[in-house]
Protein backbone atom coordinates (compact mmCIF):
# COMPACT_ATOMS: atom_id res chain seq x y z
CA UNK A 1 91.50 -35.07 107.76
CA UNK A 2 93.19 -34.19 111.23
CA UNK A 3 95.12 -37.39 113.07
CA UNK A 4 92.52 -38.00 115.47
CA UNK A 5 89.25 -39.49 114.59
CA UNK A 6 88.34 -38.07 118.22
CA UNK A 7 89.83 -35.51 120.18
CA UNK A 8 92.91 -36.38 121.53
CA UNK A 9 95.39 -35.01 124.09
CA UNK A 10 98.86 -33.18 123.34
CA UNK A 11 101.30 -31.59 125.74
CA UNK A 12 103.81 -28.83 124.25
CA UNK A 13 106.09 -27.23 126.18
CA UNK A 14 107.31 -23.52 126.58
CA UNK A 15 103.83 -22.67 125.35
CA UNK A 16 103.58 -19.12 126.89
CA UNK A 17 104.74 -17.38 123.68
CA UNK A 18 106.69 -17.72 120.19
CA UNK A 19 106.25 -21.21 118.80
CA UNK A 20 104.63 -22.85 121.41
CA UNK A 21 101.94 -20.50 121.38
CA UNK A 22 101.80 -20.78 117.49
CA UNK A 23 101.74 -24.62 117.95
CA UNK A 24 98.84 -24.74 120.93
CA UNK A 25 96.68 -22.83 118.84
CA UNK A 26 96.90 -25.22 115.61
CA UNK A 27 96.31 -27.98 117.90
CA UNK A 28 93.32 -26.63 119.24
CA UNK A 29 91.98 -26.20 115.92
CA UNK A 30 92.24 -29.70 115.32
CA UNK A 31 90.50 -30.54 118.35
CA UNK A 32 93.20 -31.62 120.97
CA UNK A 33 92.35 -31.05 124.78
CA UNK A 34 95.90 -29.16 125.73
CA UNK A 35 98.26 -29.50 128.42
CA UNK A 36 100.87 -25.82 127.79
CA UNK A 37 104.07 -25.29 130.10
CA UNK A 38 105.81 -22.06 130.73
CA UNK A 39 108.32 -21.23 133.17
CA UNK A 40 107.98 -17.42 133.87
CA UNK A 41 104.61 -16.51 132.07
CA UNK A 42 102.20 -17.26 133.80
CA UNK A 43 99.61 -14.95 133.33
CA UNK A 44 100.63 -14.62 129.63
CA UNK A 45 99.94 -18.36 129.70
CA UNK A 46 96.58 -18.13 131.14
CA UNK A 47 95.17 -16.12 129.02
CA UNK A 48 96.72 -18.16 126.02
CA UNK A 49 94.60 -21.43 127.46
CA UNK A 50 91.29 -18.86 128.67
CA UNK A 51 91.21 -17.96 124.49
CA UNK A 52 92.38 -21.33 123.11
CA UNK A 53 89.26 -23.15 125.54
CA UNK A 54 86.74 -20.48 124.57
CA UNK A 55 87.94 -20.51 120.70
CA UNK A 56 87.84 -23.80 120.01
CA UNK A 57 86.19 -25.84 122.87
CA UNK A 58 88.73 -27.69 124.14
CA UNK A 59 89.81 -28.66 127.14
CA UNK A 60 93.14 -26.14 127.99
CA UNK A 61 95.33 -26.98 131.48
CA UNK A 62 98.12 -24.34 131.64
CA UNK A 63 100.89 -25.35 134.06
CA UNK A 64 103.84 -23.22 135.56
CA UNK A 65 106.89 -25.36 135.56
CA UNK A 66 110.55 -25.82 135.15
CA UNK A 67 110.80 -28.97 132.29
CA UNK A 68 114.35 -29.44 133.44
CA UNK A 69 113.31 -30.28 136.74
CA UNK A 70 112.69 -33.72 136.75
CA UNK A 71 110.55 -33.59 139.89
CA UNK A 72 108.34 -30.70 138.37
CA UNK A 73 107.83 -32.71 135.46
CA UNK A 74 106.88 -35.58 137.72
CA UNK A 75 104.11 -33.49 139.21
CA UNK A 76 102.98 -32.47 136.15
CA UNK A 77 102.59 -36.20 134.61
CA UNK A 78 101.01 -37.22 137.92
CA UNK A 79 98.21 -35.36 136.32
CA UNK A 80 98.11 -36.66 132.90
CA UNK A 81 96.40 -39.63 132.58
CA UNK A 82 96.28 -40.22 128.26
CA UNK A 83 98.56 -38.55 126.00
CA UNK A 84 98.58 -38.84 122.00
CA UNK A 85 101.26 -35.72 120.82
CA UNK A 86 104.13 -34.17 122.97
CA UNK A 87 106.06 -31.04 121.82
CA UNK A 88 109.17 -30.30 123.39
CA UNK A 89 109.53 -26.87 122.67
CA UNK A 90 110.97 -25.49 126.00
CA UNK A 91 114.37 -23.42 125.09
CA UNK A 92 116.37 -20.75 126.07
CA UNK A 93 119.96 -19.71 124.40
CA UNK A 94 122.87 -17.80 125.87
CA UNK A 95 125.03 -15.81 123.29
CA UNK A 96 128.42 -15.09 124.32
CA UNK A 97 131.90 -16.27 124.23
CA UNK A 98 132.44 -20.03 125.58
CA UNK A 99 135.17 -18.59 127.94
CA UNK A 100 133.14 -15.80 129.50
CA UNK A 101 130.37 -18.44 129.90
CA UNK A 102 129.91 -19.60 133.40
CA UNK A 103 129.01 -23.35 135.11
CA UNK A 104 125.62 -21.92 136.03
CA UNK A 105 124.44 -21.01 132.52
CA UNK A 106 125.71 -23.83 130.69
CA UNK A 107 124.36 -26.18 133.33
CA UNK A 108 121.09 -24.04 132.69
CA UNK A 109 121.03 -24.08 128.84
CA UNK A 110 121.35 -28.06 128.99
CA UNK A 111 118.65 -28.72 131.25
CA UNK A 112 116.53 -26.92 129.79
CA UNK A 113 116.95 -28.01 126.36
CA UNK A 114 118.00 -31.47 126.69
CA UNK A 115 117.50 -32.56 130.15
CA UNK A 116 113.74 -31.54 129.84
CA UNK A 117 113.32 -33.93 126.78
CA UNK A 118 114.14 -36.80 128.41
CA UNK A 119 112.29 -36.29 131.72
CA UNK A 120 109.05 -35.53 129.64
CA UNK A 121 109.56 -38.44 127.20
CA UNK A 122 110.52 -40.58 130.18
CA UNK A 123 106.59 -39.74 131.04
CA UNK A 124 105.07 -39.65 127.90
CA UNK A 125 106.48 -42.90 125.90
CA UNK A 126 104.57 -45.37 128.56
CA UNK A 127 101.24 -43.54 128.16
CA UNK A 128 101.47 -43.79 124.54
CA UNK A 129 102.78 -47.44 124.62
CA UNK A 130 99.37 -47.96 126.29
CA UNK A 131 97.72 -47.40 123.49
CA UNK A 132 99.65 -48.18 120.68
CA UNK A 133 100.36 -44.86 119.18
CA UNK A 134 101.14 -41.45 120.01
CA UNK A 135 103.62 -38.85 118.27
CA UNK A 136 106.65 -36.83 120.06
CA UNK A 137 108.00 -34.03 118.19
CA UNK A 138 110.91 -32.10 119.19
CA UNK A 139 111.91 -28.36 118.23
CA UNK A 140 115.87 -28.04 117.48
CA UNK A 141 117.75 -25.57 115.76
CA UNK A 142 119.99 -25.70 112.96
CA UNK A 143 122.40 -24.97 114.96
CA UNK A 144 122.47 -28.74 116.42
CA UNK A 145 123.97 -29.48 112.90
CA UNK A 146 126.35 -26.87 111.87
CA UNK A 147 127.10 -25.28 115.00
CA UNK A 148 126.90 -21.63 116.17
CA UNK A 149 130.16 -19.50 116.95
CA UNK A 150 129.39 -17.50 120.34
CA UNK A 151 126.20 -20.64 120.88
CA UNK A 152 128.56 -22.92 121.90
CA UNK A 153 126.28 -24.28 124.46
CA UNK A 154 122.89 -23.59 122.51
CA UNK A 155 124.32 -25.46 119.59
CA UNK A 156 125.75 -28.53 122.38
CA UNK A 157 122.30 -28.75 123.76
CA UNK A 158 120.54 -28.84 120.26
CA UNK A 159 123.09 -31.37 118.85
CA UNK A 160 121.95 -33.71 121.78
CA UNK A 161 118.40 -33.33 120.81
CA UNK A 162 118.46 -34.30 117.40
CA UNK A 163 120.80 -37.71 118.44
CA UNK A 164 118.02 -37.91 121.35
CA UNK A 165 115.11 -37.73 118.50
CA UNK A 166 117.05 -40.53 116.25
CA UNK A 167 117.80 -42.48 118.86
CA UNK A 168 114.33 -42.75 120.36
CA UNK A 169 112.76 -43.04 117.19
CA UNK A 170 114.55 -46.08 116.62
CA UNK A 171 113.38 -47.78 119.99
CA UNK A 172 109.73 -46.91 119.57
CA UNK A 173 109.33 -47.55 115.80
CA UNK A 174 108.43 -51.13 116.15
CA UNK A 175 105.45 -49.65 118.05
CA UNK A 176 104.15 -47.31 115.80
CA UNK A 177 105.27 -44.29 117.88
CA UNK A 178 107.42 -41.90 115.27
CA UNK A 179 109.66 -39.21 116.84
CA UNK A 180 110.94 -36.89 114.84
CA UNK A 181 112.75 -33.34 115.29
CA UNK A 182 112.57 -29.77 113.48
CA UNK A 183 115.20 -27.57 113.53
CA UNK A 184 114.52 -24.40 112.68
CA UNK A 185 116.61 -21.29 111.32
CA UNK A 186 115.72 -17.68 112.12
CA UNK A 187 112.24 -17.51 113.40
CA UNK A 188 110.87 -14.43 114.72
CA UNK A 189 110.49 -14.93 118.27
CA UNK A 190 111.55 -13.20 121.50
CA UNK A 191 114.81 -15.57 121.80
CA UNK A 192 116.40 -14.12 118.36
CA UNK A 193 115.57 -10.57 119.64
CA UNK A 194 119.15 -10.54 121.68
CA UNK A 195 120.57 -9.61 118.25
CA UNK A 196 120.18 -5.93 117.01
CA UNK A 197 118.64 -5.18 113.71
CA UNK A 198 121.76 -5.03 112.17
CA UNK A 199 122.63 -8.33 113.25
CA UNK A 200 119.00 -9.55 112.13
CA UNK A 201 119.78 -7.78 108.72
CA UNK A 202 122.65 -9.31 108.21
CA UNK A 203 121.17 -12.94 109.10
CA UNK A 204 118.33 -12.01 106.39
CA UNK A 205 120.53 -11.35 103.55
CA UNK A 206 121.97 -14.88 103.91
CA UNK A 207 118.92 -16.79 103.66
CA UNK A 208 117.54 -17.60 100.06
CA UNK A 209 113.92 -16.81 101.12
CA UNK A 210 114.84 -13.38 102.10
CA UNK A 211 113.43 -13.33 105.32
CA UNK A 212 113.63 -14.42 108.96
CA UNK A 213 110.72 -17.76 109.30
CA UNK A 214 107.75 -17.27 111.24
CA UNK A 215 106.18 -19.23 114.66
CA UNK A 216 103.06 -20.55 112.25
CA UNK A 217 105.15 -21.61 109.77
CA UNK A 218 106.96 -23.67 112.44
CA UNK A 219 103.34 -24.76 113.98
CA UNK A 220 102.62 -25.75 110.16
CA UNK A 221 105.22 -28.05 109.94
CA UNK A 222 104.68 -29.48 113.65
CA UNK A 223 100.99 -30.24 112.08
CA UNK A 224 102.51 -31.70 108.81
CA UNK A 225 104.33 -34.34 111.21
CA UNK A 226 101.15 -35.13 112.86
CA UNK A 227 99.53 -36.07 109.57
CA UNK A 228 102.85 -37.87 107.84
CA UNK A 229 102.76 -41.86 108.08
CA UNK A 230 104.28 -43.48 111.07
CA UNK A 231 107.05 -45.15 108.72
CA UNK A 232 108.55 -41.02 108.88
CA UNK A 233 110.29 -41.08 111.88
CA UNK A 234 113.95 -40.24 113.27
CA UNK A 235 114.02 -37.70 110.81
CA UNK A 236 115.47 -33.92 111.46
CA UNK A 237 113.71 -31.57 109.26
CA UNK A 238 115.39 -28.16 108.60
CA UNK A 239 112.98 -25.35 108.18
CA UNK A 240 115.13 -22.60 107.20
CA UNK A 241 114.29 -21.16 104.25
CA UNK A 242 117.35 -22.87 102.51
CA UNK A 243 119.67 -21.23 104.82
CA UNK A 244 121.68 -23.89 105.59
């Protein structure tokens, strides 16, 4: 039984690749016409929305822009006339010490992790409150929780998400609108492949399942959320394989 009695329409963004990618195509298996972001894949991006359209006949509008940039986001709502599921997934990290870290990539890291959720939910929350209903997921990290030594700012950005997700869920549960976060351990995805396979090793041996998570398992869980009951909301859920 998918959420939807009829098709309806989501928006995830950073869709080009990794977990958005994963997460487009389980949507379009349930039937949702598709808006996908990406920043710097465009082509990649393209040809994500040609195969999820002819796959699954559904209506797929891939858009190049910068989700921390509120007036990009602007343009891209301008377009969006009914929306039912929004995935923040837009991320990037920066590894290195806080010191050697400058203005310019910390200002980037937060914009485009936490400044980006609020200009799309800005958007999204009065489409939904249209009609009563809607979901907004967003994709954290772990490392909003515990913290990350040399992700200083990563960790910062995800931290703000996950008081972001509690804190709107709280103002848009009396109208049936849950928001809820997942933050994710190790998943195999370009971003973790800054770390050498020693590094990656090393990671593996400390999580019970014995092994890094994967982008469907991820887009699984996203799809999980979509099914739960409305009274689950302002939740973080770690999928980590009991790392943490």
């Amino acid at each position: 039984m998918t959420y939807h009695s009829q098709p309806g329409y989501a928006l995830v963004t950073g869709a080009s690749r990794g977990i958005g990618a994963a997460v487009a195509e389980r949507l379009a298996a349930q039937g949702y016409h598709l808006y996908l972001t990406c920043l710097h894949s465009a082509d990649r991006l393209s040809e994500l929305a040609d195969k999820l359209s002819s796959r699954y006949g559904v209506g797929c509008v891939p858009v190049t822009a910068d989700m921390g940039d509120p007036e990009d986001v602007a343009r891209l709502f301008a377009h969006i006339q009914s929306l039912d599921v929004l995935i923040n997934n837009a991320g990037v990290s920066y590894v290195g010490l806080l010191q050697d870290m400058s203005v310019a990539d910390w200002q980037r890291v937060m914009r485009t992790n936490l400044d980006s959720v609020f200009y799309t939910c800005r958007h999204a929350v009065p489409l939904m409150l249209q009609k009563h209903s809607g979901r907004i997921i967003n994709i954290s990290s772990v490392w909003g929780s515990v913290g990350a030594s040399a992700e200083v700012a990563y960790s910062a950005s995800k931290g703000g998400v996950n008081a972001f997700t509690r804190a709107l869920a709280k103002e848009l549960a009396p109208s049936g609108i849950p928001v809820n976060a997942i933050a994710c351990g190790v998943i195999d995805t370009d971003m973790n492949r800054c770390f050498s396979a020693e590094e990656l090793e090393a990671l593996r041996t400390e999580i019970p399942a014995d092994r890094v998570g994967l982008p469907s398992e991820v887009a699984d869980t996203v799809l999980s959320l979509l099914h739960a009951p409305a009274y689950l909301t302002g939740q973080i859920i770690t999928l980590d394989g009991g790392w943490t």
